[in-house]
N, C-alpha and C. Protein backbone atom coordinates (compact mmCIF):
# COMPACT_ATOMS: atom_id res chain seq x y z
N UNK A 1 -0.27 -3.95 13.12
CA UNK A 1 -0.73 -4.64 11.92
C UNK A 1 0.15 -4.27 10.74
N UNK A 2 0.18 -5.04 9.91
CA UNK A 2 1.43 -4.74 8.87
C UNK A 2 0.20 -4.99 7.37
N UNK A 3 0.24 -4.11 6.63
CA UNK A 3 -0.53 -3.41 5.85
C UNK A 3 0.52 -4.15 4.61
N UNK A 4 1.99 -4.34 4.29
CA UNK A 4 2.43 -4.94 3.22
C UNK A 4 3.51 -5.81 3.77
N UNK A 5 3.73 -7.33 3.16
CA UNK A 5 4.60 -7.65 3.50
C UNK A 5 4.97 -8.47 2.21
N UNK A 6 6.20 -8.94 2.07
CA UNK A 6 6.96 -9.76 0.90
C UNK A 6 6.82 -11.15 1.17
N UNK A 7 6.49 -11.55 0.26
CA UNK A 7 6.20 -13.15 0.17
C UNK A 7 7.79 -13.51 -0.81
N UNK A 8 7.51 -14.98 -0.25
CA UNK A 8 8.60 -15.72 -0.48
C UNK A 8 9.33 -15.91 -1.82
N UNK A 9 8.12 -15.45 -3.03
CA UNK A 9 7.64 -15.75 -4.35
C UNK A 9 8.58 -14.03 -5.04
N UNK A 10 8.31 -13.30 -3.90
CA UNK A 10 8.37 -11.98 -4.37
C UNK A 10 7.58 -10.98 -4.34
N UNK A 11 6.69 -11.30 -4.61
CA UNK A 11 5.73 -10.43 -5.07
C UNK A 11 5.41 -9.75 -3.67
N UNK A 12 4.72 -8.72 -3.27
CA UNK A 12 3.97 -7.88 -2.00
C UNK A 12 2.79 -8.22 -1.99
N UNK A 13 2.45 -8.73 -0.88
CA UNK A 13 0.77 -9.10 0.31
C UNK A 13 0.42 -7.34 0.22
N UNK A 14 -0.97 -7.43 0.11
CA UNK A 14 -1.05 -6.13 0.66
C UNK A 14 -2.39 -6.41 1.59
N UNK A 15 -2.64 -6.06 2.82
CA UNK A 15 -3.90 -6.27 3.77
C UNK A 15 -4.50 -5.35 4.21
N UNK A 16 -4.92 -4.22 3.34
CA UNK A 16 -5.61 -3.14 3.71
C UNK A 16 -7.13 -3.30 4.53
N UNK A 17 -7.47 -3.04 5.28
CA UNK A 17 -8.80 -2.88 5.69
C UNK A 17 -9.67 -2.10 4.89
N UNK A 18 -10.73 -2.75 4.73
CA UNK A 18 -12.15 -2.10 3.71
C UNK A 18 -11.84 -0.44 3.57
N UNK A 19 -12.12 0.31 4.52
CA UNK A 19 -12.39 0.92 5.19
C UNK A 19 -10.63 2.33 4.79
N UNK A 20 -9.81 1.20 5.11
CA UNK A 20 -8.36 2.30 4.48
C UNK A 20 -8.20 2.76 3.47
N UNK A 21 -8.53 1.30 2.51
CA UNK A 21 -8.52 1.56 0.84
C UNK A 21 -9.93 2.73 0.21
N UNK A 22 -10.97 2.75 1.13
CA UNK A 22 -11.89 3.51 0.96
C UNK A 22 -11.08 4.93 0.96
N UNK A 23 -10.52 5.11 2.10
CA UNK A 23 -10.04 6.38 3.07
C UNK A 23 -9.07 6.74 1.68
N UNK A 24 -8.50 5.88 1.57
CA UNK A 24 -6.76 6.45 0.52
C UNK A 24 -7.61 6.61 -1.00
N UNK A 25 -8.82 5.85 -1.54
CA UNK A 25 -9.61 6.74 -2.57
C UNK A 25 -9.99 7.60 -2.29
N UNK A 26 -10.57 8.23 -1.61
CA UNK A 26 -11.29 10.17 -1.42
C UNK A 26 -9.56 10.43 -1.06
N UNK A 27 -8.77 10.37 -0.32
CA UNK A 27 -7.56 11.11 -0.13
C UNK A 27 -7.44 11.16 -1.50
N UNK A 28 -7.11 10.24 -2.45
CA UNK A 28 -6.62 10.64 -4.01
C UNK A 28 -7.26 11.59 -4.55
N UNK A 29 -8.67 11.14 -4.46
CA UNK A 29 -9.21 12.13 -5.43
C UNK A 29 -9.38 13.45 -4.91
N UNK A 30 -9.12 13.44 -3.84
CA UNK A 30 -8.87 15.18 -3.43
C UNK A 30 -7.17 15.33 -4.07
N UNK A 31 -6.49 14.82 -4.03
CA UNK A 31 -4.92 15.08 -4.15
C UNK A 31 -5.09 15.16 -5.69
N UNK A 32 -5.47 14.71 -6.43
CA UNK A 32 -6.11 14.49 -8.20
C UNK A 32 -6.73 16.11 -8.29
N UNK A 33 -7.33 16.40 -7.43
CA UNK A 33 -8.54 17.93 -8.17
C UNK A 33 -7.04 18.54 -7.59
N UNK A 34 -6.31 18.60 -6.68
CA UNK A 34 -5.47 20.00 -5.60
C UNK A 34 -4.81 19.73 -7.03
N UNK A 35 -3.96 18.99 -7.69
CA UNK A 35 -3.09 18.72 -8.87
C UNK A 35 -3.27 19.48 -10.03
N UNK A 36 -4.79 19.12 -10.28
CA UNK A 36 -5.21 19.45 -11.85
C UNK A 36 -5.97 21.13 -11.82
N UNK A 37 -5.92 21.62 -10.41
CA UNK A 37 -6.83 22.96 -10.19
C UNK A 37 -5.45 23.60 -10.22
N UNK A 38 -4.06 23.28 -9.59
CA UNK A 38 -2.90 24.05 -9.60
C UNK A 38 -3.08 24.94 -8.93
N UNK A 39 -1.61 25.71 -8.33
CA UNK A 39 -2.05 27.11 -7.41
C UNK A 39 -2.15 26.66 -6.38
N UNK A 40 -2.75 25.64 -5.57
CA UNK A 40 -2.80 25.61 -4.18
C UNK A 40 -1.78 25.70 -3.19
N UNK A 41 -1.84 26.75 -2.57
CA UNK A 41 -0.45 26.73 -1.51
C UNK A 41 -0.07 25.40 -0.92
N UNK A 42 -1.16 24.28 -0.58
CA UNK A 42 -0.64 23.11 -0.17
C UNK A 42 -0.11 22.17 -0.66
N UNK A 43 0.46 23.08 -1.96
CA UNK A 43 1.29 22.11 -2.89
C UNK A 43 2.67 22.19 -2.78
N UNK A 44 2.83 23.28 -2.11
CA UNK A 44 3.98 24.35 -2.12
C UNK A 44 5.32 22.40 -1.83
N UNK A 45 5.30 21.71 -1.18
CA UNK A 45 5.79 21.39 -0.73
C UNK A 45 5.88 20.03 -1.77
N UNK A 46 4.84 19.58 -2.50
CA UNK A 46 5.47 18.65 -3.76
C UNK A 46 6.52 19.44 -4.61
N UNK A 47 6.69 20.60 -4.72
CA UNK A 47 7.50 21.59 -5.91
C UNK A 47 8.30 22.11 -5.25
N UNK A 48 9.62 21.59 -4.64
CA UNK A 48 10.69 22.25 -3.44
C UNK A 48 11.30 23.35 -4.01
N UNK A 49 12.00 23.99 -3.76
CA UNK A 49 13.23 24.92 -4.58
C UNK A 49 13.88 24.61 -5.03
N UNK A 50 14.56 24.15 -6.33
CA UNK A 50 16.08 23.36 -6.59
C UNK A 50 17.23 24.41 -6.47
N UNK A 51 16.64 25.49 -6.68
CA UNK A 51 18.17 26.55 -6.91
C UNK A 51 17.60 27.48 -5.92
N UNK A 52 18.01 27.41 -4.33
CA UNK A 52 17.47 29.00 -3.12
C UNK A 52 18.05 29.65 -3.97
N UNK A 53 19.59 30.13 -4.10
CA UNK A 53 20.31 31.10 -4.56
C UNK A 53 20.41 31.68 -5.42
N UNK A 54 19.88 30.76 -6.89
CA UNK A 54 19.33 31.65 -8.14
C UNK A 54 18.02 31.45 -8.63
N UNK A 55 17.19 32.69 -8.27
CA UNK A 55 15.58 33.05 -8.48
C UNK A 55 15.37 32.40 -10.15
N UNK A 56 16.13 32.89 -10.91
CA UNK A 56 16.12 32.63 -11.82
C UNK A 56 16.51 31.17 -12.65
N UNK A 57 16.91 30.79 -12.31
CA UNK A 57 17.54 29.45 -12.90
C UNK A 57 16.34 28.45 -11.71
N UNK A 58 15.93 28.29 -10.45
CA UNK A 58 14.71 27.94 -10.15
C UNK A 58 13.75 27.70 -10.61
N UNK A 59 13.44 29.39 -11.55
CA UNK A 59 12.52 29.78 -12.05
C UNK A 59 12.07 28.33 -13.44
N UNK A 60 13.44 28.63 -14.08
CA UNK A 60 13.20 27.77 -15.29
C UNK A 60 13.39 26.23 -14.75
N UNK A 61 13.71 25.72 -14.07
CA UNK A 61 13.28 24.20 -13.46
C UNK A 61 12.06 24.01 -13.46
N UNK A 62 11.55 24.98 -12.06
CA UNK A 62 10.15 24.54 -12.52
C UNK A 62 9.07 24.59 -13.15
N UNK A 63 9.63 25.65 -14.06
CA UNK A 63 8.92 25.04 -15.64
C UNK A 63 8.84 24.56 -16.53
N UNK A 64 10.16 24.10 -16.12
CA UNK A 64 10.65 22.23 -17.08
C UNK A 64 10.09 21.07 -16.36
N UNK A 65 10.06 21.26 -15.16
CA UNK A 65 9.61 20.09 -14.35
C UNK A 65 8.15 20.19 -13.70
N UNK A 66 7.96 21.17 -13.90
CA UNK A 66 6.50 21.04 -12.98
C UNK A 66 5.42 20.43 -13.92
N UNK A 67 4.94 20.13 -14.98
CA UNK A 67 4.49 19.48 -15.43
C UNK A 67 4.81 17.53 -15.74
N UNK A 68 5.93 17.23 -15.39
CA UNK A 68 6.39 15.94 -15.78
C UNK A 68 6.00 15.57 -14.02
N UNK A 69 6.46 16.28 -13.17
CA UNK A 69 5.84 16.27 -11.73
C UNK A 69 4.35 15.55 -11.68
N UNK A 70 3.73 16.90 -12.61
CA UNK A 70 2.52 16.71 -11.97
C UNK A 70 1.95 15.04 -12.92
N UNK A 71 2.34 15.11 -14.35
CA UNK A 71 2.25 13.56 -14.84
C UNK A 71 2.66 12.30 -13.93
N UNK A 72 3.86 12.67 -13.24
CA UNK A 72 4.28 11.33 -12.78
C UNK A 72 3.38 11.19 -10.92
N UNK A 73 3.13 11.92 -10.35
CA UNK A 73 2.13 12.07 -9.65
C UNK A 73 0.79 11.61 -9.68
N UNK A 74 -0.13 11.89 -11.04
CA UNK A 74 -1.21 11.46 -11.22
C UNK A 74 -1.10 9.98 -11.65
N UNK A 75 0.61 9.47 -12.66
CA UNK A 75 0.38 8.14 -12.50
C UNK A 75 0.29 7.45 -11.42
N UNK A 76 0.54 7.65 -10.36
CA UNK A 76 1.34 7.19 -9.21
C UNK A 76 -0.31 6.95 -8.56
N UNK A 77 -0.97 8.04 -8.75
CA UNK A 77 -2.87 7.96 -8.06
C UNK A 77 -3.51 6.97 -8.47
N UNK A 78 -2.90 6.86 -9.96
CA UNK A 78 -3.64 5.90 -10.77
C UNK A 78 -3.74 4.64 -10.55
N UNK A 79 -2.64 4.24 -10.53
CA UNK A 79 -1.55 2.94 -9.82
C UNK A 79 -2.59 2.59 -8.60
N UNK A 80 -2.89 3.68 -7.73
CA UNK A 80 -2.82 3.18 -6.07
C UNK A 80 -4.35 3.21 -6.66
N UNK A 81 -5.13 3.82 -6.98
CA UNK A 81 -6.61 3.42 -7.29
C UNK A 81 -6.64 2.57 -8.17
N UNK A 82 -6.00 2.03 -8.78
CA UNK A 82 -6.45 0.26 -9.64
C UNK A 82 -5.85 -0.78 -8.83
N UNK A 83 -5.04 -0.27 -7.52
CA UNK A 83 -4.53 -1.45 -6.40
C UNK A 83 -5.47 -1.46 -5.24
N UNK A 84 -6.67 -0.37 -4.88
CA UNK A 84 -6.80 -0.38 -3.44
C UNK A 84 -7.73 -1.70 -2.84
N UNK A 85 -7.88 -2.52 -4.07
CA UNK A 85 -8.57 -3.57 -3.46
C UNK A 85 -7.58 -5.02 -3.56
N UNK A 86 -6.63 -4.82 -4.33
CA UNK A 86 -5.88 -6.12 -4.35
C UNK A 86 -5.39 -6.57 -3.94
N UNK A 87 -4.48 -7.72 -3.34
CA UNK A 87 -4.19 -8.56 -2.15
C UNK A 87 -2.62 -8.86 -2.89
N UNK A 88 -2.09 -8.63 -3.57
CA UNK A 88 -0.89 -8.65 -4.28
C UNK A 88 -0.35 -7.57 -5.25
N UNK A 89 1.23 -6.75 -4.99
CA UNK A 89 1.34 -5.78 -6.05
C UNK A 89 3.03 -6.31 -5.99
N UNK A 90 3.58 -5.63 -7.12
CA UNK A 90 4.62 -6.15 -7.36
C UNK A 90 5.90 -5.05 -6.99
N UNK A 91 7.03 -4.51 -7.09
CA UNK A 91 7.69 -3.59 -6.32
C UNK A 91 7.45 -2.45 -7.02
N UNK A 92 7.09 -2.22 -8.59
CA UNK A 92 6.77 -1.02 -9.50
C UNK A 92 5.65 -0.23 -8.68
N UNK A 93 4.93 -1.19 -8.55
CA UNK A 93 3.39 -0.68 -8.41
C UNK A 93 3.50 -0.29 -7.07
N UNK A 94 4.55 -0.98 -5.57
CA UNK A 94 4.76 -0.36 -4.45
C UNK A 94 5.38 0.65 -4.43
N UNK A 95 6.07 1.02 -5.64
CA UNK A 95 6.92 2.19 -6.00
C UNK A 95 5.92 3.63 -6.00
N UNK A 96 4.90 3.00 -6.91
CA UNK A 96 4.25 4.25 -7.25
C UNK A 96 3.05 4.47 -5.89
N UNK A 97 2.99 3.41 -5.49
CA UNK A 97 2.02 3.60 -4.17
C UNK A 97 3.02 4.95 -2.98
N UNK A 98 4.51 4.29 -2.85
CA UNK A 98 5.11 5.26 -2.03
C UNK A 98 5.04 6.59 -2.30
N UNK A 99 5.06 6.97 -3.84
CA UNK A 99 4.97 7.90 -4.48
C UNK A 99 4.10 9.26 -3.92
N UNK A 100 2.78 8.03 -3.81
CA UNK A 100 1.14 8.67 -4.25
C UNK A 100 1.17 9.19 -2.34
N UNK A 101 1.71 8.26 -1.45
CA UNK A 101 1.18 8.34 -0.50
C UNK A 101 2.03 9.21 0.28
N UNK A 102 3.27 9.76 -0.09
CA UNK A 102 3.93 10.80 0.11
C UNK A 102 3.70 11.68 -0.18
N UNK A 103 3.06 11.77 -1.50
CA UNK A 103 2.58 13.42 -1.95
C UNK A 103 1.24 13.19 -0.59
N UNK A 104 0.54 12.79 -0.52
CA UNK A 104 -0.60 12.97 0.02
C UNK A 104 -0.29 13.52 1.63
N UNK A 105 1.21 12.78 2.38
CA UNK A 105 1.74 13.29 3.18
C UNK A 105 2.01 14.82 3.16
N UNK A 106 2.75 15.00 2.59
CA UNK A 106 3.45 16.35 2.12
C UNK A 106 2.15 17.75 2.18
N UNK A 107 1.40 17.11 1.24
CA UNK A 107 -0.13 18.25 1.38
C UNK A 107 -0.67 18.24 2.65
N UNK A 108 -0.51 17.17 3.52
CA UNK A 108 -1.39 17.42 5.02
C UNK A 108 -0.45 17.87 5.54
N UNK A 109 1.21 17.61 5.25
CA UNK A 109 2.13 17.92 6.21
C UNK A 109 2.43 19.56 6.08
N UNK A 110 1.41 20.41 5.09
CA UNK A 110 2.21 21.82 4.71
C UNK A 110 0.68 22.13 5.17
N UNK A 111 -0.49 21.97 5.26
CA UNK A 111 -1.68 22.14 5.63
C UNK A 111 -1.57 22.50 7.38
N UNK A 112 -1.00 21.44 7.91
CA UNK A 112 -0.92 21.30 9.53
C UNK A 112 0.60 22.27 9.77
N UNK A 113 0.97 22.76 8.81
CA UNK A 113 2.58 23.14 9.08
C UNK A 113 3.39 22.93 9.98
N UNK A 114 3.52 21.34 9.89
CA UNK A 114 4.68 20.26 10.63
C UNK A 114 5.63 20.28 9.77
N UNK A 115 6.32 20.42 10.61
CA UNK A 115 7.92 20.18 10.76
C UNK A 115 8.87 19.08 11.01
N UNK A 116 10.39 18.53 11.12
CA UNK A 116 10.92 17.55 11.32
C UNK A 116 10.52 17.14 12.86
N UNK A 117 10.13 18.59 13.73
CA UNK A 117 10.14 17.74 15.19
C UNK A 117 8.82 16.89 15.30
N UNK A 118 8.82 16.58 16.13
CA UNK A 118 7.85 15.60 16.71
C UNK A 118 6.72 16.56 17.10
N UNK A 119 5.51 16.16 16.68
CA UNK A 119 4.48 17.18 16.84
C UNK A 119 3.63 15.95 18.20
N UNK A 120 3.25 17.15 19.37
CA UNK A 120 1.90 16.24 20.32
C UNK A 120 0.59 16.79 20.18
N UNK A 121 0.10 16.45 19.69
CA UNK A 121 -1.49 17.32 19.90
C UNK A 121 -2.09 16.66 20.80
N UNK A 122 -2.78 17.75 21.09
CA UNK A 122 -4.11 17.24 22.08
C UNK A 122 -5.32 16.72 21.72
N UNK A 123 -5.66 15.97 22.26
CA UNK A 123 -7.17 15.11 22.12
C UNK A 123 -7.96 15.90 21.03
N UNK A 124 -8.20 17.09 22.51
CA UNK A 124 -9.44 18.18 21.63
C UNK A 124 -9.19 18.97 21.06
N UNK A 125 -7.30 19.32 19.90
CA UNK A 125 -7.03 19.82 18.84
C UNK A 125 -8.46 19.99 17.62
N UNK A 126 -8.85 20.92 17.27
CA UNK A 126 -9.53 20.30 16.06
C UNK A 126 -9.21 19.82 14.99
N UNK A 127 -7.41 20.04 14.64
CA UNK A 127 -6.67 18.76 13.95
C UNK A 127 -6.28 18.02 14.21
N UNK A 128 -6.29 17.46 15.60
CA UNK A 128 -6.45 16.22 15.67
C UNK A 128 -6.54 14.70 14.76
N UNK A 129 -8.01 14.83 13.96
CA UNK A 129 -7.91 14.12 13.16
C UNK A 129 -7.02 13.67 11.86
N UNK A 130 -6.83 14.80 11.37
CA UNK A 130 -5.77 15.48 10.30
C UNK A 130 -4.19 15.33 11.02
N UNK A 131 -4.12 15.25 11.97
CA UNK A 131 -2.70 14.98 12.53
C UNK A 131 -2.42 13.32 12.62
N UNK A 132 -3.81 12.53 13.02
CA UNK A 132 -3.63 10.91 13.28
C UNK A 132 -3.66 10.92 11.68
N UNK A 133 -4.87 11.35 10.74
CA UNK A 133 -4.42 10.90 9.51
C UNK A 133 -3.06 10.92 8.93
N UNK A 134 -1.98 12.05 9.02
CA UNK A 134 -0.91 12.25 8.63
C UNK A 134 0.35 10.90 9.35
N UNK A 135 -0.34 10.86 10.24
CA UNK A 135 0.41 9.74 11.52
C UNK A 135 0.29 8.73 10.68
N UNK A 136 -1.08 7.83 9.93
CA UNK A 136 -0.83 7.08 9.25
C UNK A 136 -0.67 7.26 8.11
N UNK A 137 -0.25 8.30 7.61
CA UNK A 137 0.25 7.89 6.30
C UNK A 137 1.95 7.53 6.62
N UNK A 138 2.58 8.46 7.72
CA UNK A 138 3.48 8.14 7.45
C UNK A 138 4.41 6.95 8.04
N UNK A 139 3.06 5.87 8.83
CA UNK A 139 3.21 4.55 8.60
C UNK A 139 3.19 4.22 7.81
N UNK A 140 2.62 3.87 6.78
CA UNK A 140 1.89 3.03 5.71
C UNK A 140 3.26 3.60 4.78
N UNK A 141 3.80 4.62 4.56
CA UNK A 141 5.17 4.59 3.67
C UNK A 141 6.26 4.04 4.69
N UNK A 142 6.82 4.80 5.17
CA UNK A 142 7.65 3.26 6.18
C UNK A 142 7.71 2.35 5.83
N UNK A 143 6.30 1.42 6.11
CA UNK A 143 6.27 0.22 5.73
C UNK A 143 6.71 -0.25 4.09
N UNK A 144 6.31 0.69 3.75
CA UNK A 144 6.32 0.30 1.80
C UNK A 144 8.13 0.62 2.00
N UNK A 145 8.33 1.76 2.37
CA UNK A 145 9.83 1.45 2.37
C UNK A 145 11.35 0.23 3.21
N UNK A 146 10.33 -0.14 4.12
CA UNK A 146 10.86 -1.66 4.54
C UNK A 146 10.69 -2.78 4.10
N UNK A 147 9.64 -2.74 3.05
CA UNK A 147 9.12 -3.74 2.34
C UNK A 147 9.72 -3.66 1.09
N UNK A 148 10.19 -2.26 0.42
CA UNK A 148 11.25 -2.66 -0.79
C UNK A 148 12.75 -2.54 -0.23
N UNK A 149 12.95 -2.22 1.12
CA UNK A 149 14.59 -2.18 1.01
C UNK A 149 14.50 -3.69 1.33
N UNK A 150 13.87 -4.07 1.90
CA UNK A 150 14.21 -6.05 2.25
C UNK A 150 14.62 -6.21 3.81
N UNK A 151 14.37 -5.26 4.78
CA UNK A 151 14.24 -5.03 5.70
C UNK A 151 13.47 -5.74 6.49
N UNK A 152 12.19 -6.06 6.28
CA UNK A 152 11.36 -7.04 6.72
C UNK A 152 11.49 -8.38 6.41
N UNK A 153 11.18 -9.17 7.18
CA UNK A 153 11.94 -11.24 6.33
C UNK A 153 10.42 -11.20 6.01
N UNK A 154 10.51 -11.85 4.60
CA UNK A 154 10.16 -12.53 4.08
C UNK A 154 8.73 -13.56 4.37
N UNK A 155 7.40 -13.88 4.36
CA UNK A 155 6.63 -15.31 4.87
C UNK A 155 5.98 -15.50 3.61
């Protein structure tokens, strides 16, 4: 099923099921409190290292940046919760959706501590669920990113 596609006009289809757009509001608003509470190790991974080699010069990045981070982040939530019911967004607003739904990756992906390889879980993992959720998120960006490179044709 294809969740966004480009119309002829331009603009992005979006065909979420009831039920997803539900799912990706509570994902926000948990990703909204982990943001605004700060400190959570499962953030570790929105705030990378820019400088391994100097502790110090690191240091002062991310305290130039970790606040414009965390602004452009919460716009990005904002964005995807005034879209999760609409049937059309334009490439800004798929911009900030990729945004929102990557950070949201990133926190399950440092939670489950996956890696580039290919992870298999088992059925009766008890993350399991938390592993298929991560599975679709990182459909649902894919797609947003085939849908702005122009990768997908057009209906």
């Amino acid at each position: 099923m294809m969740f966004f596609r480009r119309r002829r006009d331009g603009s992005i289809a979006v065909a979420l099921p009831e039920e997803l757009g539900q799912l990706l509001g509570r994902l926000n608003e948990d990703l909204r409190d982990l943001l605004l509470a700060d400190g959570d190790d499962r953030l570790r991974r929105l705030y990378p290292t820019a400088y391994p080699e100097h502790e110090g010069l690191d240091q002062e990045y991310q305290e130039l940046m970790h606040g414009e981070l965390i602004e452009s982040r919460l716009a990005a939530l904002d964005t995807v919760d005034g879209c999760l019911t609409a049937t059309s967004v334009d490439d800004a607003q798929l911009t900030q959706w990729m945004q929102a739904i990557n950070s949201l990756r990133l926190v399950l992906g440092t939670q489950l501590d996956v890696s580039e390889d290919d992870h298999q879980v088992a059925p009766d993992d008890p993350d399991a669920p938390t592993y298929a959720l991560y599975d679709l998120l990182n459909l649902l960006l894919a797609e947003m990113v085939e849908v702005l490179s122009g990768s997908l044709p057009t209906r």
